[in-house]
Protein backbone atom coordinates (compact mmCIF):
# COMPACT_ATOMS: atom_id res chain seq x y z
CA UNK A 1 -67.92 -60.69 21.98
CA UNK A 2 -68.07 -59.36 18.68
CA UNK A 3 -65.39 -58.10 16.55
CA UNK A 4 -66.77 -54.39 17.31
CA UNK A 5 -64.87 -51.12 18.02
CA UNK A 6 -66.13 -51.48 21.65
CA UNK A 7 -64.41 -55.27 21.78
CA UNK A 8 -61.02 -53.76 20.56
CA UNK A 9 -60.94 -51.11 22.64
CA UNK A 10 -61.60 -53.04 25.70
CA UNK A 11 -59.10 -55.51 25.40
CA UNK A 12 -56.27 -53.20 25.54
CA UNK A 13 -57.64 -51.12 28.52
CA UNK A 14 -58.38 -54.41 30.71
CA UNK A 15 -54.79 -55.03 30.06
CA UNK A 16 -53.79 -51.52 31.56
CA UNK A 17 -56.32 -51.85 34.54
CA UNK A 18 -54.02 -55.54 35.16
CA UNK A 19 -50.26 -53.73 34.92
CA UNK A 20 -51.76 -51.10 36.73
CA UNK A 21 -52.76 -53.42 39.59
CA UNK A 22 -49.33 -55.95 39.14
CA UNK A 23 -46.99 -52.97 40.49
CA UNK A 24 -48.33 -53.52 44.28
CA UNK A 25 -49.98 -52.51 47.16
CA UNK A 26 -47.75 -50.09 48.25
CA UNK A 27 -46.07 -46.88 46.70
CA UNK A 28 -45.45 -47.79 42.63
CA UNK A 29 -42.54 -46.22 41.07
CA UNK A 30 -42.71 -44.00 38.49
CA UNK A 31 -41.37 -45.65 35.35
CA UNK A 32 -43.42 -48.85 36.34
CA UNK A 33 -47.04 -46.90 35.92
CA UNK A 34 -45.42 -44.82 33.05
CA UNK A 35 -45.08 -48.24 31.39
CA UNK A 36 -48.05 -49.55 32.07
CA UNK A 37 -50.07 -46.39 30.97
CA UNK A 38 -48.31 -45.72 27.87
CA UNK A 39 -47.87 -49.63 26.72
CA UNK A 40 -51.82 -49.96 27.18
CA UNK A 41 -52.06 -46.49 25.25
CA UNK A 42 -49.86 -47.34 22.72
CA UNK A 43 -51.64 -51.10 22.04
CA UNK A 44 -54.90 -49.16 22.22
CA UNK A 45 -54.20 -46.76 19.40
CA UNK A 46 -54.57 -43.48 21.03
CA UNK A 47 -52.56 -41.17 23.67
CA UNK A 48 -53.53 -41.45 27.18
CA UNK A 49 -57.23 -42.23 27.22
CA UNK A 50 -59.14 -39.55 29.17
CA UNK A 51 -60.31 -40.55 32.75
CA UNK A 52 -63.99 -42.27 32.58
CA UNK A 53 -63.39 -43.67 29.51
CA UNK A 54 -62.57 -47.26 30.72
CA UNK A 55 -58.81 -46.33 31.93
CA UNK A 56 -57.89 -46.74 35.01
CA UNK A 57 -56.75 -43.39 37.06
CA UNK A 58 -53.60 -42.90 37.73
CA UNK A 59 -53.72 -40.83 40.66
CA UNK A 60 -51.34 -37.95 41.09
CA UNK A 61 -50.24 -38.83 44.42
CA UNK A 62 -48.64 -41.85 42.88
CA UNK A 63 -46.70 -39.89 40.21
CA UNK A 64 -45.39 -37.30 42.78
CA UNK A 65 -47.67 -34.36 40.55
CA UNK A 66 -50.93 -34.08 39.02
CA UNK A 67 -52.22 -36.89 36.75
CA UNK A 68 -52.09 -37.31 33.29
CA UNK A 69 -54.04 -34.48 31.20
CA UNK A 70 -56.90 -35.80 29.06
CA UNK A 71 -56.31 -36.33 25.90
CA UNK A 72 -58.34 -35.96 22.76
CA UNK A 73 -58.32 -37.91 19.69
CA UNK A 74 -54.91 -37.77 17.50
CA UNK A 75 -55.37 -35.62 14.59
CA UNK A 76 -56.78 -37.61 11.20
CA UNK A 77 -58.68 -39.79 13.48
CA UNK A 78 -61.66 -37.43 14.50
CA UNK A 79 -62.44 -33.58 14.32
CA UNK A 80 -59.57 -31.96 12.23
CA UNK A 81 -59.94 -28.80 14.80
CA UNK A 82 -59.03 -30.71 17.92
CA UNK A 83 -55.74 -29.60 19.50
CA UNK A 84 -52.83 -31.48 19.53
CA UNK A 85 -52.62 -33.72 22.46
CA UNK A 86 -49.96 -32.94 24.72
CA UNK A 87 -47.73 -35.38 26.87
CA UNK A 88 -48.22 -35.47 30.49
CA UNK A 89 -45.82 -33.60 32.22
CA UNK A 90 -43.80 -36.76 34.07
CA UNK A 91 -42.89 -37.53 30.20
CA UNK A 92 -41.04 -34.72 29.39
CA UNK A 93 -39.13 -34.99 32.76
CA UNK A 94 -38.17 -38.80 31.91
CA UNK A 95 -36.77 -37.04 28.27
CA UNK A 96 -34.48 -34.35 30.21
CA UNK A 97 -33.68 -37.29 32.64
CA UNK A 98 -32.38 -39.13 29.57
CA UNK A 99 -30.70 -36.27 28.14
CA UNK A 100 -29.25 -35.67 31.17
CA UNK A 101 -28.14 -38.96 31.58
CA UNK A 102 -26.47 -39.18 27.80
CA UNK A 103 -24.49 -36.48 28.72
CA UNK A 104 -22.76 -37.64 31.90
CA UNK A 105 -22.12 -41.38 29.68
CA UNK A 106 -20.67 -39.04 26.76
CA UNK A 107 -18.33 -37.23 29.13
CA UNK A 108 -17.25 -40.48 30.78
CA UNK A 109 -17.00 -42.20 27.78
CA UNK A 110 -15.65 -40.06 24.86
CA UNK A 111 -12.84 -38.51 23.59
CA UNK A 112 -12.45 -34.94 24.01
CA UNK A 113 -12.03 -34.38 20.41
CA UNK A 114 -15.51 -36.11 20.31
CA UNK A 115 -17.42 -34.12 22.60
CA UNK A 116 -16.83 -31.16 21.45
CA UNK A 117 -17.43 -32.06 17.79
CA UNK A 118 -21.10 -33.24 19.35
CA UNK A 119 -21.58 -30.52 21.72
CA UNK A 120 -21.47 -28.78 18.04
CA UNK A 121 -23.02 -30.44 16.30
CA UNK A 122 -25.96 -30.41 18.75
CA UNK A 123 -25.60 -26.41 18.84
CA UNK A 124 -25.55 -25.90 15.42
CA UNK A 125 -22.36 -24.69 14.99
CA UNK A 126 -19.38 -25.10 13.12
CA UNK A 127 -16.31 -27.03 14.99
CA UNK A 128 -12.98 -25.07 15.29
CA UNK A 129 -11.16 -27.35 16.96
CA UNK A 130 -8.81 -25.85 20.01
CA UNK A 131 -4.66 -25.63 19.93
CA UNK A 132 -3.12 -28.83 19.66
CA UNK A 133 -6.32 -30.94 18.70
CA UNK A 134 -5.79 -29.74 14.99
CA UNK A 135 -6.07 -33.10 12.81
CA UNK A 136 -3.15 -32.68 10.01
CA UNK A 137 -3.00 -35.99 8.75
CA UNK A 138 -1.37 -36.89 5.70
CA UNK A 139 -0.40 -33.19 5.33
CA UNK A 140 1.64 -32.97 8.42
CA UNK A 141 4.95 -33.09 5.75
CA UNK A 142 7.77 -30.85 4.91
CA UNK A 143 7.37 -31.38 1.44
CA UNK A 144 4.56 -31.36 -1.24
CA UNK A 145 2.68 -34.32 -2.08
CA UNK A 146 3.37 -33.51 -5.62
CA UNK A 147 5.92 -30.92 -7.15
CA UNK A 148 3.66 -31.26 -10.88
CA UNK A 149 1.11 -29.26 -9.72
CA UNK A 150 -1.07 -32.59 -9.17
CA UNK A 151 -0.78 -33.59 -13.61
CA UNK A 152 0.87 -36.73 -11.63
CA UNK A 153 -2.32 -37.66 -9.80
CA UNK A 154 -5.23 -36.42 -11.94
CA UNK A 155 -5.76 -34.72 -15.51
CA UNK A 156 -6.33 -31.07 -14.18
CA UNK A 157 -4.21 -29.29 -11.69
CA UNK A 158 -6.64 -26.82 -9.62
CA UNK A 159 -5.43 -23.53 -11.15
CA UNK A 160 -6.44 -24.95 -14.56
CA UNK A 161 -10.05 -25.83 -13.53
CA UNK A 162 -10.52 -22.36 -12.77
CA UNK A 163 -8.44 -21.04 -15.76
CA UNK A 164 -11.16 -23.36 -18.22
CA UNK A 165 -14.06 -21.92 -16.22
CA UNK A 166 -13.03 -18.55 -16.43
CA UNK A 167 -12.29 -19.35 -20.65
CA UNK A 168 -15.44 -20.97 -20.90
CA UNK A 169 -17.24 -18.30 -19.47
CA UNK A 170 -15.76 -15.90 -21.97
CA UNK A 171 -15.83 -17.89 -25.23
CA UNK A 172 -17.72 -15.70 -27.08
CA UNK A 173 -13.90 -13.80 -26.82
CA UNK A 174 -12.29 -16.09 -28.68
CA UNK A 175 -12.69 -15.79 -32.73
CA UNK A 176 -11.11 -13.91 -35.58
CA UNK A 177 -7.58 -13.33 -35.34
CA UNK A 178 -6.17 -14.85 -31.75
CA UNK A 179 -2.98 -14.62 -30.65
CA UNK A 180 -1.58 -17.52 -27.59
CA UNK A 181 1.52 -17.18 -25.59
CA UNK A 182 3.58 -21.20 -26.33
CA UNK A 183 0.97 -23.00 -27.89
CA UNK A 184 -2.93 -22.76 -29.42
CA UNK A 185 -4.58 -25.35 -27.07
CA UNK A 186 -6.91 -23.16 -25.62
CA UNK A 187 -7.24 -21.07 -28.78
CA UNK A 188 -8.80 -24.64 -30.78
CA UNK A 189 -10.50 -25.91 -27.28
CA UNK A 190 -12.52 -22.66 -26.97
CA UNK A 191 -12.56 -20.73 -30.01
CA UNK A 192 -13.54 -23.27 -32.31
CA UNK A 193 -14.61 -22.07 -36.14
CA UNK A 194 -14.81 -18.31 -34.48
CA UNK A 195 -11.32 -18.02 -35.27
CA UNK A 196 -10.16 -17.18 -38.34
CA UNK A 197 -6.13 -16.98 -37.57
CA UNK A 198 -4.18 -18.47 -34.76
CA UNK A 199 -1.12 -17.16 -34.14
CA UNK A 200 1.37 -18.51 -31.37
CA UNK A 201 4.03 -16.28 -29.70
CA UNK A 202 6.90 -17.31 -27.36
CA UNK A 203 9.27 -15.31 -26.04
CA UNK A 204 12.44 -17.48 -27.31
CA UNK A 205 13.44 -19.81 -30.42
CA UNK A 206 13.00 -22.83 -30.59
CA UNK A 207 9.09 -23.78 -29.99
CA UNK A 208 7.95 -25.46 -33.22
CA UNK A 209 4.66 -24.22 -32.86
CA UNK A 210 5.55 -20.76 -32.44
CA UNK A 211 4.73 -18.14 -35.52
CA UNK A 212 5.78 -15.13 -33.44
CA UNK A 213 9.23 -14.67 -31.78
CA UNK A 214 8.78 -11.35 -29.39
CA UNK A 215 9.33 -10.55 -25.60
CA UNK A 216 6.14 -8.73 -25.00
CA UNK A 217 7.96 -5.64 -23.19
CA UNK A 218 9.10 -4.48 -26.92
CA UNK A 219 7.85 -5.91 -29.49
CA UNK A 220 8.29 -3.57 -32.12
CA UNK A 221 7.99 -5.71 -35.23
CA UNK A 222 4.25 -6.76 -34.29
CA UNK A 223 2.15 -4.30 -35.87
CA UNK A 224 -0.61 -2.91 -34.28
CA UNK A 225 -4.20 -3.33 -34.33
CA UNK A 226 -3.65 -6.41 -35.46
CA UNK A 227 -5.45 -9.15 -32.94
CA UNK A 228 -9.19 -9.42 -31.92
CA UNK A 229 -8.06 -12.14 -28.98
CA UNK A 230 -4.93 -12.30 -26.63
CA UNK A 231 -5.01 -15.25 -24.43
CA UNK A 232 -2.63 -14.62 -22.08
CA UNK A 233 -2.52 -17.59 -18.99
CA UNK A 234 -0.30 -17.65 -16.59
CA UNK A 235 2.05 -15.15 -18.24
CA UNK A 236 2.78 -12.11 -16.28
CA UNK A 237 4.56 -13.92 -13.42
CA UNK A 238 7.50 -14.35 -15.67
CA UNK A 239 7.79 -10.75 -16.76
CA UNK A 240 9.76 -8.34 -15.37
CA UNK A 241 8.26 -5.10 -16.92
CA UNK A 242 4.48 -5.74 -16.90
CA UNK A 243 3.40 -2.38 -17.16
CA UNK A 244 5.47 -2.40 -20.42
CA UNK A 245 3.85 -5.54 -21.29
CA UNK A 246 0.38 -4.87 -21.27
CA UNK A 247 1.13 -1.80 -23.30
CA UNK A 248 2.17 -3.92 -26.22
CA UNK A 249 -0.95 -5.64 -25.16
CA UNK A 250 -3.48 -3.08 -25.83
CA UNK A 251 -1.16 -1.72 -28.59
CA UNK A 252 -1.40 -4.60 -31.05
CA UNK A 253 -4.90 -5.24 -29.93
CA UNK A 254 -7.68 -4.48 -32.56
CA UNK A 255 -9.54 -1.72 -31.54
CA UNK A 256 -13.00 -3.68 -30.10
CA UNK A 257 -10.70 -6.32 -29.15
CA UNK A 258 -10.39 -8.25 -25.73
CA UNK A 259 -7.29 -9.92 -23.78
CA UNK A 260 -8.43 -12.81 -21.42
CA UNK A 261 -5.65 -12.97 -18.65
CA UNK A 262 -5.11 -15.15 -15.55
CA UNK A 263 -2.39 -14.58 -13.20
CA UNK A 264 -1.64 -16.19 -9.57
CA UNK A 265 -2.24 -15.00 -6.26
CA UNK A 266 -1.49 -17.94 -4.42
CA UNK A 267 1.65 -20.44 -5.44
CA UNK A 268 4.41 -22.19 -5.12
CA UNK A 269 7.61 -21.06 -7.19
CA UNK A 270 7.80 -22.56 -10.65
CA UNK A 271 11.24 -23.72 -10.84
CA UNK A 272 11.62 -24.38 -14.38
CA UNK A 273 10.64 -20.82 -15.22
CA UNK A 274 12.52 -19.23 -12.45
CA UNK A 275 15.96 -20.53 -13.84
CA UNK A 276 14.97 -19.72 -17.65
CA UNK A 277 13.11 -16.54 -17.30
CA UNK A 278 12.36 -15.35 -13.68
CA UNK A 279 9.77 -15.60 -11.68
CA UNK A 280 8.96 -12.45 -10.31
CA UNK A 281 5.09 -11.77 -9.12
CA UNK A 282 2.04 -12.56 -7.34
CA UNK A 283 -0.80 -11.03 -7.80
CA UNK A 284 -3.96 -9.88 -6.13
CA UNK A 285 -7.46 -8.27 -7.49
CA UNK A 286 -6.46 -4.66 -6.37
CA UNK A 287 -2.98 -5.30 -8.08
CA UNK A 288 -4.33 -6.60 -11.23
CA UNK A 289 -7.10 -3.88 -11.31
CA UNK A 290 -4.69 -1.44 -11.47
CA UNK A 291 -1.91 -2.60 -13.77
CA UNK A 292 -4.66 -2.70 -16.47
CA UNK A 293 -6.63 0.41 -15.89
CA UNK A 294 -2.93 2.21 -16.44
CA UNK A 295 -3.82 1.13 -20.10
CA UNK A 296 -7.47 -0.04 -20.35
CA UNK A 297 -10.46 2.22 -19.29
CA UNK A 298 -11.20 1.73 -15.92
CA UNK A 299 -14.82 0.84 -17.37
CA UNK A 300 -13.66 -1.79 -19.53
CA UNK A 301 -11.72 -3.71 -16.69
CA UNK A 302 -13.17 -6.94 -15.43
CA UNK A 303 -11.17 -8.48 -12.91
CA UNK A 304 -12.12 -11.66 -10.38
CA UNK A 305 -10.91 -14.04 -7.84
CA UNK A 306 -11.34 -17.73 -7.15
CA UNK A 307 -10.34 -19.86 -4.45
CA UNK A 308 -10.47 -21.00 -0.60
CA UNK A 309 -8.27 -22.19 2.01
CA UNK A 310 -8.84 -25.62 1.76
CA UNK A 311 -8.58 -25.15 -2.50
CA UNK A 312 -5.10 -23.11 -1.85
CA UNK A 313 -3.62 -25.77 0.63
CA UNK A 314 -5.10 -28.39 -2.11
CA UNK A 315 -3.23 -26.59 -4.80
CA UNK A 316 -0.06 -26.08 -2.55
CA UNK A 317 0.51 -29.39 -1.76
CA UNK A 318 0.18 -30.32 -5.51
CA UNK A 319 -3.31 -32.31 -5.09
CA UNK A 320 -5.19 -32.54 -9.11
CA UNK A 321 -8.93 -30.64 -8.85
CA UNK A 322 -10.09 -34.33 -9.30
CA UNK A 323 -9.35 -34.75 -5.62
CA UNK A 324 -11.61 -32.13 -4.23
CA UNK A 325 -15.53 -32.13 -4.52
CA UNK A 326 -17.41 -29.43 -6.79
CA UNK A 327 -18.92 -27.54 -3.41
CA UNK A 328 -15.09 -27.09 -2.24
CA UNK A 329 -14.04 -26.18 -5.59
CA UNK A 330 -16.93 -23.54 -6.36
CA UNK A 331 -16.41 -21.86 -3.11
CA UNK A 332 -14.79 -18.77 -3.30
CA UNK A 333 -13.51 -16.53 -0.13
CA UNK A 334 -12.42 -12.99 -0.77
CA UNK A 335 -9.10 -13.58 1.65
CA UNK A 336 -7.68 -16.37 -0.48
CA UNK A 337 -7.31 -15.48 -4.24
CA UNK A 338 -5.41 -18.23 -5.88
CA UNK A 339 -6.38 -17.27 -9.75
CA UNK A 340 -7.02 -14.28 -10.62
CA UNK A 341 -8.79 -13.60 -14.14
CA UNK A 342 -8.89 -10.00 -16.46
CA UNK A 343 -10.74 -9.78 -18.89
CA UNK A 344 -10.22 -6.02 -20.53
CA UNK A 345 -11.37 -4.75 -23.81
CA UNK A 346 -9.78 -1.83 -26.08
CA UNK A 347 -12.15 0.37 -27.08
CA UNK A 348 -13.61 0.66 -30.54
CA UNK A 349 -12.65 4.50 -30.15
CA UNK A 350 -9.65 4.99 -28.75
CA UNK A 351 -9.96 6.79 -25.62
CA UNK A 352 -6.56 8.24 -23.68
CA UNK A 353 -6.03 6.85 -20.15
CA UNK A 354 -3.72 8.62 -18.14
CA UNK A 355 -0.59 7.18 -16.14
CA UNK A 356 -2.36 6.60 -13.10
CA UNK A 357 -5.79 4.85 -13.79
CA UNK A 358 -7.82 7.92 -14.75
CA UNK A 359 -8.82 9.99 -17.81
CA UNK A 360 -7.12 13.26 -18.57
């Protein structure tokens, strides 16, 4: 025979019409012909060959139903406007069979924990595991991993990544005369040639790289108008009086100028700074808001949160940002603030604010 389209489909098809035959004279089960029919249809090239067409009929007294539905050529192989084919319907009942069956081996078989993390993930859905299957691992501990807010295990503890986005974001701020509370890192890091001056204040003697000696609740002796820039990180904590404080602030601030503050909303205590100075507050948005509108125009008040629960139990436990991947890092959930950031500017004209946030 030649090496024809008619020769290759026969082959196949005699095949069929012999496993078709081999399952016996009597009553053929079901996955036997399904074998048969879809191995031949499968060597062939196409789905179920139609009845007439050289395939033997399986007849639907054998299958229990009605027989296979006639199936046109696949798609790509013939007219593009030819429906799908669809399966016969004793396929899709083999499929739930199988499902059906995978489920009573996974219930036999698996861990609880494991099912329902499945039974999930086959829903869609997010896993909250029950009571007493939570998973605490290495942080089932009555003490931090790290009490250096993570500098021990990385380069950038997780407040800071969000304290040189938030600076980074705003460093168009930093230039002309700046003023930094203990040193000028962020001042050189982010201002760059902008700034003209760079002055350092800190709140006792002693600091080498200090120019200004001043508590910031009274600080008389720094004239005002006098900086374009405050950075102020990490600051108000350790101040008693910060309504006092962020008076000076906007005093000695040049009129047009802008303070870039972050405080905390969620930490641990810092224990250096609670023995030398205090440490008195946490913060949260509405808090924050507030404190500065007292002063600032309401208008001119910028303040945001950053931060998760898994970034706040990182942070906690003293874990470096290094240890948690950008997606956890850059997700931000309005019930866990643990930095927030101001940014307020003084007005080019002063404007009065009254005592409690609003204009008189």
């Amino acid at each position: 025979m030649t090496r024809d389209g008619g020769a290759t489909q026969a082959r196949p098809l005699a095949r069929q019409a012999m496993l078709v035959q081999s399952v016996g004279a009597g009553r053929p089960s079901r996955s036997r012909v399904l074998a048969a029919h879809l191995t031949a249809s499968w060597r062939a090239g196409t789905r179920a060959p139609a009845s007439g067409a050289g395939a033997p009929e399986i007849r639907g007294g054998e299958l229990g139903g009605a027989g296979p539905r006639v199936e046109r050529e696949r798609p790509g192989t013939g007219d593009a406007s030819a429906p799908r084919p669809r399966l016969p319907r004793y396929v899709s009942g083999l499929a739930r069979a199988v499902v059906r069956a995978t489920r009573r081996l996974a219930r036999r078989m698996l861990p609880d924990g494991a099912r329902r993390r499945l039974g999930a993930l086959w829903r869609g859905r997010e896993y909250l595991p029950p009571a007493g299957c939570v998973r605490f691992g290495d942080l089932r501990r009555l003490t931090p991993i790290s009490r250096k807010w993570g500098k021990d295990r990385g380069k950038l503890p997780v407040d800071r990544y969000y304290i040189e986005t938030f600076l980074t974001r705003h460093a168009h701020d930093i230039g002309g005369r700046v003023l930094e509370v203990q040193d000028a890192s962020y001042t050189r890091r982010f201002g760059g040639n902008r700034v003209t001056r760079s002055d350092v204040l800190h709140a006792a003697p002693g600091n080498a790289q200090a120019t200004i000696v001043a508590d910031l609740v009274s600080a008389p002796h720094i004239a005002s108008d006098t900086f374009d820039c405050i950075i102020l990180t990490q600051v108000l904590p350790f101040i008693q009086d910060v309504p006092s404080a962020i008076r000076t602030i906007h005093r000695i601030l040049r009129p047009g100028g802008v303070v870039l503050a972050t405080v905390p909303g969620i930490s641990q205590i810092v224990r250096h700074d609670m023995e030398r100075w205090g440490d008195y507050w946490r913060f949260t948005t509405l808090s924050a808001r507030q404190l500065f509108a007292r002063v600032f125009p309401t208008s001119s008040v910028q303040v945001e949160a950053y931060g998760n629960v898994l970034v706040a139990t990182a942070f906690l436990h003293g874990l470096a940002a290094e240890e948690l991947r950008p997606a956890e890092l850059e997700h931000h959930d309005a019930d866990f603030e643990l930095l927030i950031t101001i940014r307020a500017t003084k007005p080019a004209v002063e404007i009065l604010v009254a005592s409690d946030g609003g204009r008189p």
